[in-house]
PDB file of N, CA and C in Angstrom:
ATOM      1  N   UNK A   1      14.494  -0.294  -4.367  1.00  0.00           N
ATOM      2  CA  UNK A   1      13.268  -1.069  -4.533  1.00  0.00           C
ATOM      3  C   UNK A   1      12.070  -0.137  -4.359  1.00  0.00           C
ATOM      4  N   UNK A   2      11.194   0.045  -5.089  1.00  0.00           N
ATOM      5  CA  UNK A   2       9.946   0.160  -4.918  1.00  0.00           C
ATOM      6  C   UNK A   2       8.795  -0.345  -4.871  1.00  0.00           C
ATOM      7  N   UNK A   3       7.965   0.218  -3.739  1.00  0.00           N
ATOM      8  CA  UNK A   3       6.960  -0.358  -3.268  1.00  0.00           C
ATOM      9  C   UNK A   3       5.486  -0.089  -3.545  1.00  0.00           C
ATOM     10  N   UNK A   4       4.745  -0.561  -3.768  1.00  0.00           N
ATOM     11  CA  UNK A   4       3.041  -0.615  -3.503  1.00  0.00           C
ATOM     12  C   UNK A   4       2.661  -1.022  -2.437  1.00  0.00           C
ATOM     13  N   UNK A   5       2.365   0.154  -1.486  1.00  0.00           N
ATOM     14  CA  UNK A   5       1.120   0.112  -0.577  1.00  0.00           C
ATOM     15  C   UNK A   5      -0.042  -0.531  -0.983  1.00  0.00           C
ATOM     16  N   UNK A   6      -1.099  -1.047   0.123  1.00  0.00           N
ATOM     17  CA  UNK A   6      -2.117  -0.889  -0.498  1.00  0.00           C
ATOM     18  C   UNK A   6      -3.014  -0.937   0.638  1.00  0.00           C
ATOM     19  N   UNK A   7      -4.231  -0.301   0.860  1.00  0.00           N
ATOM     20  CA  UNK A   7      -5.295  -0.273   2.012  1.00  0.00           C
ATOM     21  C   UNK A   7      -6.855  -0.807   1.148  1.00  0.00           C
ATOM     22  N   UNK A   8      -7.433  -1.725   1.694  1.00  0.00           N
ATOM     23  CA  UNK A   8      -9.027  -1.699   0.551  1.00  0.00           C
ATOM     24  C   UNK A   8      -9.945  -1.758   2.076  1.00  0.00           C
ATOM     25  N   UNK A   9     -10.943  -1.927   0.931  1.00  0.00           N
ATOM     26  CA  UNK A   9     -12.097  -2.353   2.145  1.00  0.00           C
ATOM     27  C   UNK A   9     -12.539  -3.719   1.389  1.00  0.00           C
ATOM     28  N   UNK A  10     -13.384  -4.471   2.388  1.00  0.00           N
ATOM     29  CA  UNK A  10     -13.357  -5.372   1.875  1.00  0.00           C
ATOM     30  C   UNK A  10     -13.769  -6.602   0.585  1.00  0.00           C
ATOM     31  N   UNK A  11     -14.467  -5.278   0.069  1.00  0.00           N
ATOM     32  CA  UNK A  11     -15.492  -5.779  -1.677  1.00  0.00           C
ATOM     33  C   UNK A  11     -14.384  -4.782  -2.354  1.00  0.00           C
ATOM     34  N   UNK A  12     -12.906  -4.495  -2.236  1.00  0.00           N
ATOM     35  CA  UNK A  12     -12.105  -4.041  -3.453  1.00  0.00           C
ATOM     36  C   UNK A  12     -11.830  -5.213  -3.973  1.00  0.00           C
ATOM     37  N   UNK A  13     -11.982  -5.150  -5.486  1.00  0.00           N
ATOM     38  CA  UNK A  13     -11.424  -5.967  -6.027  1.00  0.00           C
ATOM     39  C   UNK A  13      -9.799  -5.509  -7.061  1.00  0.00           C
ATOM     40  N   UNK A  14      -9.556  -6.874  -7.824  1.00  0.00           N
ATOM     41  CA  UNK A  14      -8.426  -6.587  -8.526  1.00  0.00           C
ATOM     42  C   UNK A  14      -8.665  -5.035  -9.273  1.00  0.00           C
ATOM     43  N   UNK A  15      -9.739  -4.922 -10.054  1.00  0.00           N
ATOM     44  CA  UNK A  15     -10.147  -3.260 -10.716  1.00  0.00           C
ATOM     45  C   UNK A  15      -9.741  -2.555  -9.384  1.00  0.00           C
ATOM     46  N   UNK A  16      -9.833  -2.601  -8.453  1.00  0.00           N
ATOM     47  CA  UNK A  16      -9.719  -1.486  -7.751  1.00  0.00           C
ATOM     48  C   UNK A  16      -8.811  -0.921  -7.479  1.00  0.00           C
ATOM     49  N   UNK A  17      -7.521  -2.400  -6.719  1.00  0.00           N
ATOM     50  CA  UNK A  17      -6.486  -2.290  -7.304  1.00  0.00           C
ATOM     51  C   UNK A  17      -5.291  -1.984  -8.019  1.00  0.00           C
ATOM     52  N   UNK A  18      -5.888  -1.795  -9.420  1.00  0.00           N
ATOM     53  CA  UNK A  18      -5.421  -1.323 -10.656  1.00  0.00           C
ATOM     54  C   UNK A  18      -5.762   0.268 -10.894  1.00  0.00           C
ATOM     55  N   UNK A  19      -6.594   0.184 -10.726  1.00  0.00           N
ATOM     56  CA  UNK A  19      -7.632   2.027 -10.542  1.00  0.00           C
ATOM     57  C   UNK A  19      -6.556   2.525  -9.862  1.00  0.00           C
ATOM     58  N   UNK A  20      -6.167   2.002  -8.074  1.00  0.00           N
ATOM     59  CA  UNK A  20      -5.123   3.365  -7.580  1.00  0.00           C
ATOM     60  C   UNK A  20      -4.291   2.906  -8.070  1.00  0.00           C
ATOM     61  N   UNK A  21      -3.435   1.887  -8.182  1.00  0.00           N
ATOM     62  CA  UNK A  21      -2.389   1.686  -8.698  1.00  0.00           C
ATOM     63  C   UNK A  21      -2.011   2.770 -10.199  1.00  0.00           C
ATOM     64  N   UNK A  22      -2.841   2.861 -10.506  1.00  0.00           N
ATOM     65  CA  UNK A  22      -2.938   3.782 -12.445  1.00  0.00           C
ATOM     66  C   UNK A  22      -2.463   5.090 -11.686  1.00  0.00           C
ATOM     67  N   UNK A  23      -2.480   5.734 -10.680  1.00  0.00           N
ATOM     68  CA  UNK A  23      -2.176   6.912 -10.701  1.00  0.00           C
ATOM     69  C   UNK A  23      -0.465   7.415 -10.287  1.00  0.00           C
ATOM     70  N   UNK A  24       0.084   5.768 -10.223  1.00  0.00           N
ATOM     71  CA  UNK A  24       1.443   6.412 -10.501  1.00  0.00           C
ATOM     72  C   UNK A  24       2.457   6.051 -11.540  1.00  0.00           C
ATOM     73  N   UNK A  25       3.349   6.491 -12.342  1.00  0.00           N
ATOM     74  CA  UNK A  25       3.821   6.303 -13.021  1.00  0.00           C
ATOM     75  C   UNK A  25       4.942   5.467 -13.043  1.00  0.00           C
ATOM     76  N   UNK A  26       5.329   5.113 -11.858  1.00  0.00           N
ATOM     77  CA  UNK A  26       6.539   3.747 -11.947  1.00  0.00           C
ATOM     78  C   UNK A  26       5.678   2.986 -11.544  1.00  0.00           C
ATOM     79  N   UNK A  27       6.976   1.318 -11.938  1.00  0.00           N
ATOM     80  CA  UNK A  27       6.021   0.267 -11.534  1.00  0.00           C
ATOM     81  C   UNK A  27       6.763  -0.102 -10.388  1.00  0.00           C
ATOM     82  N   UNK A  28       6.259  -0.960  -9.570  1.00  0.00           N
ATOM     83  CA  UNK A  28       6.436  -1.420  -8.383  1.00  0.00           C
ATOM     84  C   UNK A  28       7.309  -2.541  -8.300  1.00  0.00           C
ATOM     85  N   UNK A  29       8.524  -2.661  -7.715  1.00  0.00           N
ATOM     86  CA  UNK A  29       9.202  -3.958  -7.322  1.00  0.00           C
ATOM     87  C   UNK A  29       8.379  -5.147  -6.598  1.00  0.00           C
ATOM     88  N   UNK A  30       7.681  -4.833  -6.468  1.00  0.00           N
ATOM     89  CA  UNK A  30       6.535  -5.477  -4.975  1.00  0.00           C
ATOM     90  C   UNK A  30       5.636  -4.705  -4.418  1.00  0.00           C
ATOM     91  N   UNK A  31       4.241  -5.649  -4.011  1.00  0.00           N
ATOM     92  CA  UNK A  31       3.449  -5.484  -3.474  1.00  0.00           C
ATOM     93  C   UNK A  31       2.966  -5.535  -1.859  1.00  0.00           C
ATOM     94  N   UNK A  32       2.388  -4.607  -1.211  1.00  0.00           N
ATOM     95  CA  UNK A  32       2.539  -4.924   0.512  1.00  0.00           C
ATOM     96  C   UNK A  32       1.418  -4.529   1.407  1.00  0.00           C
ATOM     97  N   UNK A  33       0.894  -5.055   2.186  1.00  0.00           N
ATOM     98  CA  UNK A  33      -0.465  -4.566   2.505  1.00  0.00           C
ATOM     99  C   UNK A  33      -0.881  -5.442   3.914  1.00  0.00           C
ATOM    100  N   UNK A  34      -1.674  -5.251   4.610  1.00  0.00           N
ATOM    101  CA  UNK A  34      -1.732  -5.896   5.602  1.00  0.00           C
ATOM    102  C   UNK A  34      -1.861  -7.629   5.897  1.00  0.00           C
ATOM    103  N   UNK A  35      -1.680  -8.673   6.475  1.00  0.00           N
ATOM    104  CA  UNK A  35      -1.582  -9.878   6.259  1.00  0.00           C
ATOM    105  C   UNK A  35      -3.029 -10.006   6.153  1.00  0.00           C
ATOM    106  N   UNK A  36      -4.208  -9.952   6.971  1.00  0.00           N
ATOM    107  CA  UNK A  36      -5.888  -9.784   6.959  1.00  0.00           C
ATOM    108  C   UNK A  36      -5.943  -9.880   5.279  1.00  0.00           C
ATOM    109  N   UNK A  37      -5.392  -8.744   4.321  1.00  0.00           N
ATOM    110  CA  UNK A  37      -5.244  -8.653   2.944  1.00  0.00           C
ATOM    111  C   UNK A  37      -4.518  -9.044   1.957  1.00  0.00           C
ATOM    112  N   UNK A  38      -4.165  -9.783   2.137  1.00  0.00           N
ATOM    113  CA  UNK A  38      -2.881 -10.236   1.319  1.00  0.00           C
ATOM    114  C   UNK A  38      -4.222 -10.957   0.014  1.00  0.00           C
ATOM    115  N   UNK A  39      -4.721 -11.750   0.793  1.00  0.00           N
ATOM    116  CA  UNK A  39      -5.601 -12.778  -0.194  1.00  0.00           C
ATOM    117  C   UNK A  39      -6.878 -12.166  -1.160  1.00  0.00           C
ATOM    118  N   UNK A  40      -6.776 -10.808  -1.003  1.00  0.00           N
ATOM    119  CA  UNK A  40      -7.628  -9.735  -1.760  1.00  0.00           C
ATOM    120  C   UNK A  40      -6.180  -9.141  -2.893  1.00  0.00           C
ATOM    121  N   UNK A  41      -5.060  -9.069  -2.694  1.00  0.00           N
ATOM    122  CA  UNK A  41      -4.451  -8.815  -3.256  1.00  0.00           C
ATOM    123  C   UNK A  41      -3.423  -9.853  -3.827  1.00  0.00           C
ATOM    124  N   UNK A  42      -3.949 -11.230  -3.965  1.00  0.00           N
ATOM    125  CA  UNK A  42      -2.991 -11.652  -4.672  1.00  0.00           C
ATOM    126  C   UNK A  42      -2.874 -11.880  -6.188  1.00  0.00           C
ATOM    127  N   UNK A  43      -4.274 -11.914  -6.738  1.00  0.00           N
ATOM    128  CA  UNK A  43      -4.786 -12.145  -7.836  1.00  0.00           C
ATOM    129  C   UNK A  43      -3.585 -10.959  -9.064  1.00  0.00           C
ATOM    130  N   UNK A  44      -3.745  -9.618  -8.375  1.00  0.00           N
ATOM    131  CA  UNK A  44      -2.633  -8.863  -8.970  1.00  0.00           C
ATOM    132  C   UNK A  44      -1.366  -9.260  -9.072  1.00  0.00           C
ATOM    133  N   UNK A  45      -1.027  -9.506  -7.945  1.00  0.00           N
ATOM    134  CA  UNK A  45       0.772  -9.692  -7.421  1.00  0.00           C
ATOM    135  C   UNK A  45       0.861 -10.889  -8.730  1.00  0.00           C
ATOM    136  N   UNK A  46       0.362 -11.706  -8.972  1.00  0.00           N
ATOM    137  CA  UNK A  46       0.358 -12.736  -9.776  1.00  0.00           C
ATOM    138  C   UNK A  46       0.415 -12.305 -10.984  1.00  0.00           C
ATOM    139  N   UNK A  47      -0.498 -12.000 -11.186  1.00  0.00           N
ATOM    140  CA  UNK A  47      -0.521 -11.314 -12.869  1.00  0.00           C
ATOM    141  C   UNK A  47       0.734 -10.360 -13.092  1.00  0.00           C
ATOM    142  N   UNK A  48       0.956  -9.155 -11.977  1.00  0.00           N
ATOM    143  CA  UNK A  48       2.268  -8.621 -12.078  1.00  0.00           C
ATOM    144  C   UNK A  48       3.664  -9.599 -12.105  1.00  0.00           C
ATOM    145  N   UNK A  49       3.413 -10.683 -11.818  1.00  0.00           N
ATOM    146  CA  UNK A  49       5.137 -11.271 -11.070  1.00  0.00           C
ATOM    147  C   UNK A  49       5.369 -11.272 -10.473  1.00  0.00           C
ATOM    148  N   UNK A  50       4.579 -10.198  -8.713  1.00  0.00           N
ATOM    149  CA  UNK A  50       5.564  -9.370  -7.844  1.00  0.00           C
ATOM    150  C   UNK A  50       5.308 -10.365  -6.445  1.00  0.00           C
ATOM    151  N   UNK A  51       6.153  -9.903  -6.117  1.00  0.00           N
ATOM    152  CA  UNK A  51       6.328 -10.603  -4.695  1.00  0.00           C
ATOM    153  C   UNK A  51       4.646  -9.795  -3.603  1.00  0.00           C
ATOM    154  N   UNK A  52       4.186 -10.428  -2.740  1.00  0.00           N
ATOM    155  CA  UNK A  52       3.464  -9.898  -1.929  1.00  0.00           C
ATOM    156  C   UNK A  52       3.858  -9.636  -0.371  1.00  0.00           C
ATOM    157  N   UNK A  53       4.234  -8.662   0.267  1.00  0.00           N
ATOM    158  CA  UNK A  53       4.695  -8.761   1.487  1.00  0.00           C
ATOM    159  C   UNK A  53       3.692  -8.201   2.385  1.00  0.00           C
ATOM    160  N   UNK A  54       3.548  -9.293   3.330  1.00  0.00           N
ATOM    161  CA  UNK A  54       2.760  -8.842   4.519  1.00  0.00           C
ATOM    162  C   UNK A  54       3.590  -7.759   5.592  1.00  0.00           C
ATOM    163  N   UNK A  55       2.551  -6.861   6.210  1.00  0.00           N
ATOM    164  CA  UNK A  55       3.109  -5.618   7.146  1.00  0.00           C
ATOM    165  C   UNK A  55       1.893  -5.709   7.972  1.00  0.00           C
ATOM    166  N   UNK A  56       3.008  -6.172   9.563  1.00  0.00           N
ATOM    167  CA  UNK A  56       1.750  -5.855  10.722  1.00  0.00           C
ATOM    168  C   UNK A  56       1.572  -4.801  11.141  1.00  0.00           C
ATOM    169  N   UNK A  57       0.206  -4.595  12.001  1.00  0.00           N
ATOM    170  CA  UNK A  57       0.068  -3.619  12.168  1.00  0.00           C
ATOM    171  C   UNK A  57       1.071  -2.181  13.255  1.00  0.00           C
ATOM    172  N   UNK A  58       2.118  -3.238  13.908  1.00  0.00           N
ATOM    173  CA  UNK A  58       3.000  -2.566  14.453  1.00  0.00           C
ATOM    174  C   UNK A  58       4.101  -2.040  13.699  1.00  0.00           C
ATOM    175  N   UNK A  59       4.370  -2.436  12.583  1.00  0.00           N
ATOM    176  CA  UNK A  59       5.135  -2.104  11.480  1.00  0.00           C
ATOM    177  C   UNK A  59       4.162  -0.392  11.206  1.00  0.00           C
ATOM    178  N   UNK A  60       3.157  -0.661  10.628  1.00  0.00           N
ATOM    179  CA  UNK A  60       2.593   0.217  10.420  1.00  0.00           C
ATOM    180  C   UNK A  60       1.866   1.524  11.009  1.00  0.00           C
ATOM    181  N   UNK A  61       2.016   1.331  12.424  1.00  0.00           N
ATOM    182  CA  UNK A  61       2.073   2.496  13.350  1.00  0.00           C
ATOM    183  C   UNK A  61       2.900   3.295  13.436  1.00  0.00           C
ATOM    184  N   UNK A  62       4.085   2.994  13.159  1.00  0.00           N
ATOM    185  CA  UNK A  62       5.801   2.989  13.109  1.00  0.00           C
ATOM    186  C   UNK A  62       6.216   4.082  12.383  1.00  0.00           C
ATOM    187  N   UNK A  63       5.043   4.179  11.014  1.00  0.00           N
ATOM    188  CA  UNK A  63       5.440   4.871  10.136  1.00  0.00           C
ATOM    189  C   UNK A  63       5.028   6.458   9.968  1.00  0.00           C
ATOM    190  N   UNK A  64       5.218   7.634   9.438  1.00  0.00           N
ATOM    191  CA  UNK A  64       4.734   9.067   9.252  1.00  0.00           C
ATOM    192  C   UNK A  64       4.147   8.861   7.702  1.00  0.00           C
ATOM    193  N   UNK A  65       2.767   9.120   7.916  1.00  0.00           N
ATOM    194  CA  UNK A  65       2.157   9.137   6.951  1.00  0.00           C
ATOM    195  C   UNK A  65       1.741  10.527   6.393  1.00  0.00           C
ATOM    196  N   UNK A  66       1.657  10.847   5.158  1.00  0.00           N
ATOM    197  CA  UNK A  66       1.265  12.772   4.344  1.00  0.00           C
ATOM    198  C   UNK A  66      -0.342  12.466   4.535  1.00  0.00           C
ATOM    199  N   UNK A  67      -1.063  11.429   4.572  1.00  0.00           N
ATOM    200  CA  UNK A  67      -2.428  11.441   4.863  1.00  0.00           C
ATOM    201  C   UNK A  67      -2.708  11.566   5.655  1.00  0.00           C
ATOM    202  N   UNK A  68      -3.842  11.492   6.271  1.00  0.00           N
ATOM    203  CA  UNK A  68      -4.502  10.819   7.386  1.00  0.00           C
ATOM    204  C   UNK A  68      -5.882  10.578   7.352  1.00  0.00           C
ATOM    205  N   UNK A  69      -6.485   9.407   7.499  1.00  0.00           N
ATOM    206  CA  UNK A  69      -8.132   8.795   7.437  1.00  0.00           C
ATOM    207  C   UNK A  69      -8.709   8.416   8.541  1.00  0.00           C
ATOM    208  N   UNK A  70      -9.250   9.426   8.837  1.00  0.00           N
ATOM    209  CA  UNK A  70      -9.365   8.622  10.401  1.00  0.00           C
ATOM    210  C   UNK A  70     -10.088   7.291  10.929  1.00  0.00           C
ATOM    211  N   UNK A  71     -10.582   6.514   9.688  1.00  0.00           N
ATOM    212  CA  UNK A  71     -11.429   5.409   9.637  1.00  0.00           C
ATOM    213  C   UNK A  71      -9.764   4.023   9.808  1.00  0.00           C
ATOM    214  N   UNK A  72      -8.965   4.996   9.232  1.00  0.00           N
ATOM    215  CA  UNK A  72      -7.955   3.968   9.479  1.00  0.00           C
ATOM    216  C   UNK A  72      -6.515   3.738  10.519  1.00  0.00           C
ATOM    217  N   UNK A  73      -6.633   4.961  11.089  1.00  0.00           N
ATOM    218  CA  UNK A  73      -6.323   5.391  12.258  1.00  0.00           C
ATOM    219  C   UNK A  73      -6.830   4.796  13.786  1.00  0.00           C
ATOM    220  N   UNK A  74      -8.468   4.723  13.438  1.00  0.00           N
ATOM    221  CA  UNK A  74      -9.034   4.057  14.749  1.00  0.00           C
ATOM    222  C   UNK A  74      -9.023   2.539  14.415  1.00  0.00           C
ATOM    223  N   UNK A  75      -8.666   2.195  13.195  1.00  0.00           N
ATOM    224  CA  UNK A  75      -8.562   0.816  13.029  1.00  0.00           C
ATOM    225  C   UNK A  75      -7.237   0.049  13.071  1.00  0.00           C
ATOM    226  N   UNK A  76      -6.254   0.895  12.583  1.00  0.00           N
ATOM    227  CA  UNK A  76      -4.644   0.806  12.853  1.00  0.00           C
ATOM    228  C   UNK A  76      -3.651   1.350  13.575  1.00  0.00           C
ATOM    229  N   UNK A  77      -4.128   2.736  13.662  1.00  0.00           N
ATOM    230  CA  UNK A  77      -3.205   3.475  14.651  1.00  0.00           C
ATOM    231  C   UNK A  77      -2.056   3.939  13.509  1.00  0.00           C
ATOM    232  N   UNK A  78      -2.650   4.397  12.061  1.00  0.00           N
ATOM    233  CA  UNK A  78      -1.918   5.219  10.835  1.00  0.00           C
ATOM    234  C   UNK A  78      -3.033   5.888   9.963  1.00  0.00           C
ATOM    235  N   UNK A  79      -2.306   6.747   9.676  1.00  0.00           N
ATOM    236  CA  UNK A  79      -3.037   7.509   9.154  1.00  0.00           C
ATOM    237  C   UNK A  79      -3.636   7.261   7.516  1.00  0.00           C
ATOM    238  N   UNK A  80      -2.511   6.358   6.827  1.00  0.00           N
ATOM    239  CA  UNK A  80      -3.038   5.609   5.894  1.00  0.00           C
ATOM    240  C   UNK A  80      -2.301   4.200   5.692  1.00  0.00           C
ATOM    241  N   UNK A  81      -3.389   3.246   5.650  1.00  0.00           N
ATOM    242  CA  UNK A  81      -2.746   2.147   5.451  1.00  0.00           C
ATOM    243  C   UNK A  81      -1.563   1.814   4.333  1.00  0.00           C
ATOM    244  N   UNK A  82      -2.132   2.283   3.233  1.00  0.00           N
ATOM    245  CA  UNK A  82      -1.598   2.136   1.889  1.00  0.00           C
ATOM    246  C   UNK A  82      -0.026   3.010   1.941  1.00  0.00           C
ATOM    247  N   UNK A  83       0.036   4.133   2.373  1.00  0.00           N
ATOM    248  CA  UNK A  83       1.452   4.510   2.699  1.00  0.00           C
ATOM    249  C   UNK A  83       2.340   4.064   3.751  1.00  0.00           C
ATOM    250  N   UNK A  84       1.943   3.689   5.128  1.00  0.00           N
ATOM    251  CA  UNK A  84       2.119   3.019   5.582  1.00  0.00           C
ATOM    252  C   UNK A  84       3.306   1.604   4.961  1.00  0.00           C
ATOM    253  N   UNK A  85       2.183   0.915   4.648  1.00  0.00           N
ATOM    254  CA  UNK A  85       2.930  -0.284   4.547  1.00  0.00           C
ATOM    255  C   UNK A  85       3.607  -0.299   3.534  1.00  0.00           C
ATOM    256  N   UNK A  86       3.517   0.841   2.310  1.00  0.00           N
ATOM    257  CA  UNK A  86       4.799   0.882   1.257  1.00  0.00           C
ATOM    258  C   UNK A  86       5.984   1.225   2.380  1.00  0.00           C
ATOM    259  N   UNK A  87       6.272   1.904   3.304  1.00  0.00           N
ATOM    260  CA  UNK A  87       7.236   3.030   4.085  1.00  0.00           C
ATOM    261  C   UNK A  87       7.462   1.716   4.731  1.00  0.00           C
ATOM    262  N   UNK A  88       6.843   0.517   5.504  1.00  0.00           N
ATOM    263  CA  UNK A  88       7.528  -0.273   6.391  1.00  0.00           C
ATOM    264  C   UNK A  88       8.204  -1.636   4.862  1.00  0.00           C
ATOM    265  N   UNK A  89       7.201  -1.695   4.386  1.00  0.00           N
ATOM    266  CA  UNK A  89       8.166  -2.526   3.587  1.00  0.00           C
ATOM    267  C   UNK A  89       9.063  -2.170   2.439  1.00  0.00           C
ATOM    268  N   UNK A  90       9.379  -1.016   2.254  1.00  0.00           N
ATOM    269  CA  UNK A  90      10.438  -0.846   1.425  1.00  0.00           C
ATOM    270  C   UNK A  90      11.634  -0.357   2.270  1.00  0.00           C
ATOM    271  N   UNK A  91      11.708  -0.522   3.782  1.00  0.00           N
ATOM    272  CA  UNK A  91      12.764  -0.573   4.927  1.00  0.00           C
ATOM    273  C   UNK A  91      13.079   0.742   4.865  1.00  0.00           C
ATOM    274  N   UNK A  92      13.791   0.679   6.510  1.00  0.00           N
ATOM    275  CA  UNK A  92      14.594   1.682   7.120  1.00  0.00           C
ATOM    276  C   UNK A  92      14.505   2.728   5.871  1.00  0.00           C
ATOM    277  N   UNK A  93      14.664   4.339   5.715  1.00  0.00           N
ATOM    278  CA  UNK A  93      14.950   5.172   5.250  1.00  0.00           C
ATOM    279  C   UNK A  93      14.111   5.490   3.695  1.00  0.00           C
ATOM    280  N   UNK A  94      12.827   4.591   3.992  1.00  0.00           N
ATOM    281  CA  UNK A  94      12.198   4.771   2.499  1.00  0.00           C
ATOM    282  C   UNK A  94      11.362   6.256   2.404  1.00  0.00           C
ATOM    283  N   UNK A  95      11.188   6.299   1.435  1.00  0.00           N
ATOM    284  CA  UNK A  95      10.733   8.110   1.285  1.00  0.00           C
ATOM    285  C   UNK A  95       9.040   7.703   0.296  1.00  0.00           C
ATOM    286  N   UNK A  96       8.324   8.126   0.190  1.00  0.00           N
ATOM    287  CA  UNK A  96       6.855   7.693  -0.484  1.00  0.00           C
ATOM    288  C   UNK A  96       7.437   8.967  -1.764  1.00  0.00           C
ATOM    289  N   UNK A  97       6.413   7.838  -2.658  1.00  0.00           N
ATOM    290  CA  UNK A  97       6.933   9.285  -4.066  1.00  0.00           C
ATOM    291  C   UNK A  97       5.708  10.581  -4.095  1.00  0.00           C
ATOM    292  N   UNK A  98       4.699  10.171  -3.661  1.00  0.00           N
ATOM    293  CA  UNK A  98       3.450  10.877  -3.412  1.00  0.00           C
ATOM    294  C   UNK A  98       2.970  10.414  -2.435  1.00  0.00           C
ATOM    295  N   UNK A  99       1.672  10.983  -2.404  1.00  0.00           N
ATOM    296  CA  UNK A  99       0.119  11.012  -1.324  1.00  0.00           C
ATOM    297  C   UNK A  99      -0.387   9.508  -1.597  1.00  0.00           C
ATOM    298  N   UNK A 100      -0.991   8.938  -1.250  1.00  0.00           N
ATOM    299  CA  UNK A 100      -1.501   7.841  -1.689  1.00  0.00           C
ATOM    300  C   UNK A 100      -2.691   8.210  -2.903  1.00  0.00           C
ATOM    301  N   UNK A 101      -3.591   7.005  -3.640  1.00  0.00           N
ATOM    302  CA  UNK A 101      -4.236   7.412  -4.888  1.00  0.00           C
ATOM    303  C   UNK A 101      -5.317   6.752  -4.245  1.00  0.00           C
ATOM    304  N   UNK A 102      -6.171   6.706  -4.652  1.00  0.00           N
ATOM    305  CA  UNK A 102      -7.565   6.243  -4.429  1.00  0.00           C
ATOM    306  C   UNK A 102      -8.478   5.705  -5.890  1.00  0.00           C
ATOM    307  N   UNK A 103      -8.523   4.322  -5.344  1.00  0.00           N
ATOM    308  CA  UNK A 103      -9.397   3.534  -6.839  1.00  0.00           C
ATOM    309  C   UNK A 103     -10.427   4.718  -7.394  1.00  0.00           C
ATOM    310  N   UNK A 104     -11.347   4.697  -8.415  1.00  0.00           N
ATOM    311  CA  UNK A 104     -11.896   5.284  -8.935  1.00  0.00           C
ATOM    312  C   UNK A 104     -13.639   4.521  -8.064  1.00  0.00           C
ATOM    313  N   UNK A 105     -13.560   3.215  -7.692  1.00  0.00           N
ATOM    314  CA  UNK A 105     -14.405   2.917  -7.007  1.00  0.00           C
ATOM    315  C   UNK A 105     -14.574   3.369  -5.344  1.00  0.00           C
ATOM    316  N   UNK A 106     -13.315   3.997  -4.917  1.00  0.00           N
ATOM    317  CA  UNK A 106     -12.740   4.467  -3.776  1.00  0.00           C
ATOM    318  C   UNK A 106     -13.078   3.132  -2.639  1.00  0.00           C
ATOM    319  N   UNK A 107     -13.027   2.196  -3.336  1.00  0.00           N
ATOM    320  CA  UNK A 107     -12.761   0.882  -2.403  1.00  0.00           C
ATOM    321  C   UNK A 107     -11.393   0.425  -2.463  1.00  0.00           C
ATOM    322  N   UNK A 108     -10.071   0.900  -2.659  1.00  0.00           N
ATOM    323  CA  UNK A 108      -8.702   0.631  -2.522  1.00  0.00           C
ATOM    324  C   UNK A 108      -8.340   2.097  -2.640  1.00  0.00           C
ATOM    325  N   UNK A 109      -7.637   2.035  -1.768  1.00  0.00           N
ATOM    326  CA  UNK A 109      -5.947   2.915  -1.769  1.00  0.00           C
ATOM    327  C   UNK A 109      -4.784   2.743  -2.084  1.00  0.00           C
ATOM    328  N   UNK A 110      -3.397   3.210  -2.969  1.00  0.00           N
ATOM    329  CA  UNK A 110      -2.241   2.903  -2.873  1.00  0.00           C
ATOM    330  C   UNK A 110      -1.343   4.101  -2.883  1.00  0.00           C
ATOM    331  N   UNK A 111      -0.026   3.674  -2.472  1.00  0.00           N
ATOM    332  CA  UNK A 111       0.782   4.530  -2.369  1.00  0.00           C
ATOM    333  C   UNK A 111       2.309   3.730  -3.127  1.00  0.00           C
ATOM    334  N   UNK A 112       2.913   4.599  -3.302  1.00  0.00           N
ATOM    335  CA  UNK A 112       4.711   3.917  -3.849  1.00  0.00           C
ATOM    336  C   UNK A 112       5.475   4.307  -2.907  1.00  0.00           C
ATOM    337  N   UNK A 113       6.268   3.932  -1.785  1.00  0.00           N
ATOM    338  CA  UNK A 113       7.597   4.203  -1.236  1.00  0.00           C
ATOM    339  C   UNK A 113       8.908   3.773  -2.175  1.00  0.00           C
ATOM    340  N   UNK A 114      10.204   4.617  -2.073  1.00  0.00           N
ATOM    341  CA  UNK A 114      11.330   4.188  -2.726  1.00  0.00           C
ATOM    342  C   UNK A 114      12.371   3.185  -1.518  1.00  0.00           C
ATOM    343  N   UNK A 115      12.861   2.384  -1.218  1.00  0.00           N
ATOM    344  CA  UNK A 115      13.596   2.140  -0.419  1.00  0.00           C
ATOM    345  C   UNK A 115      15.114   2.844  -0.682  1.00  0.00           C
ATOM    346  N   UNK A 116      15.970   2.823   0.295  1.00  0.00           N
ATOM    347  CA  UNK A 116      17.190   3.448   0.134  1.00  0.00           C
ATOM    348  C   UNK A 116      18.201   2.527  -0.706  1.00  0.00           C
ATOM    349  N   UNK A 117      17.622   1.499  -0.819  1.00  0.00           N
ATOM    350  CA  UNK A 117      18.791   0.777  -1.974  1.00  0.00           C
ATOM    351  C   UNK A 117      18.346   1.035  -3.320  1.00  0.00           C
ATOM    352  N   UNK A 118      17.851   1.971  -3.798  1.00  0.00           N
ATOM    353  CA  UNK A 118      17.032   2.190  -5.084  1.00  0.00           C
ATOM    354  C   UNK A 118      17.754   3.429  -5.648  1.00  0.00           C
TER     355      UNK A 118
END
């Protein structure tokens, strides 16, 4: 299974979304992002098909992130949200395919984790 991270602030919209999302080349089994966000990100998950999974923030401390932001660090205790919560919700042993991407508005972040059943 693969995953979409995702971290915004809070005027990202669906474009923004789509912006990091564009910088990777598979598509996503599902979408995952903090519960606070889910309702900024559902408008996509919809239009995609995809499932939306919420990841708390203890999920997401949990995880080793290749970034680090420190705006989201003092707010979560990770270094990026958007990798993060691909790595807790694509379970135990998921690997990220890259760095996370950054909208072109740099109001969203995403990242792809692979899970180990993939």
């Amino acid at each position: 299974m693969i995953v979409a991270g995702f971290g915004c602030r809070h005027s990202a919209n669906e474009d923004s979304f789509r912006s990091a999302l564009a910088g990777f080349d598979a598509r996503p089994d599902a979408l995952a992002t903090l519960p606070e966000k889910l309702a900024q990100l559902r408008r996509l998950a919809d239009q995609m098909g995809l499932p939306l999974i919420p990841v708390d923030q203890t999920a997401l401390a949990s995880q080793t992130t290749l970034t680090h932001s420190d705006p989201a660090f003092a707010a979560y205790n990770t270094g990026s949200v958007a990798e993060a919560a691909a790595l807790a919700a694509a379970g135990p042993g998921a690997r990220l395919i890259g760095a996370r991407q950054i909208s072109q508005d740099r109001l969203a972040t995403c990242a792809l984790a692979i899970g180990e059943d993939t």
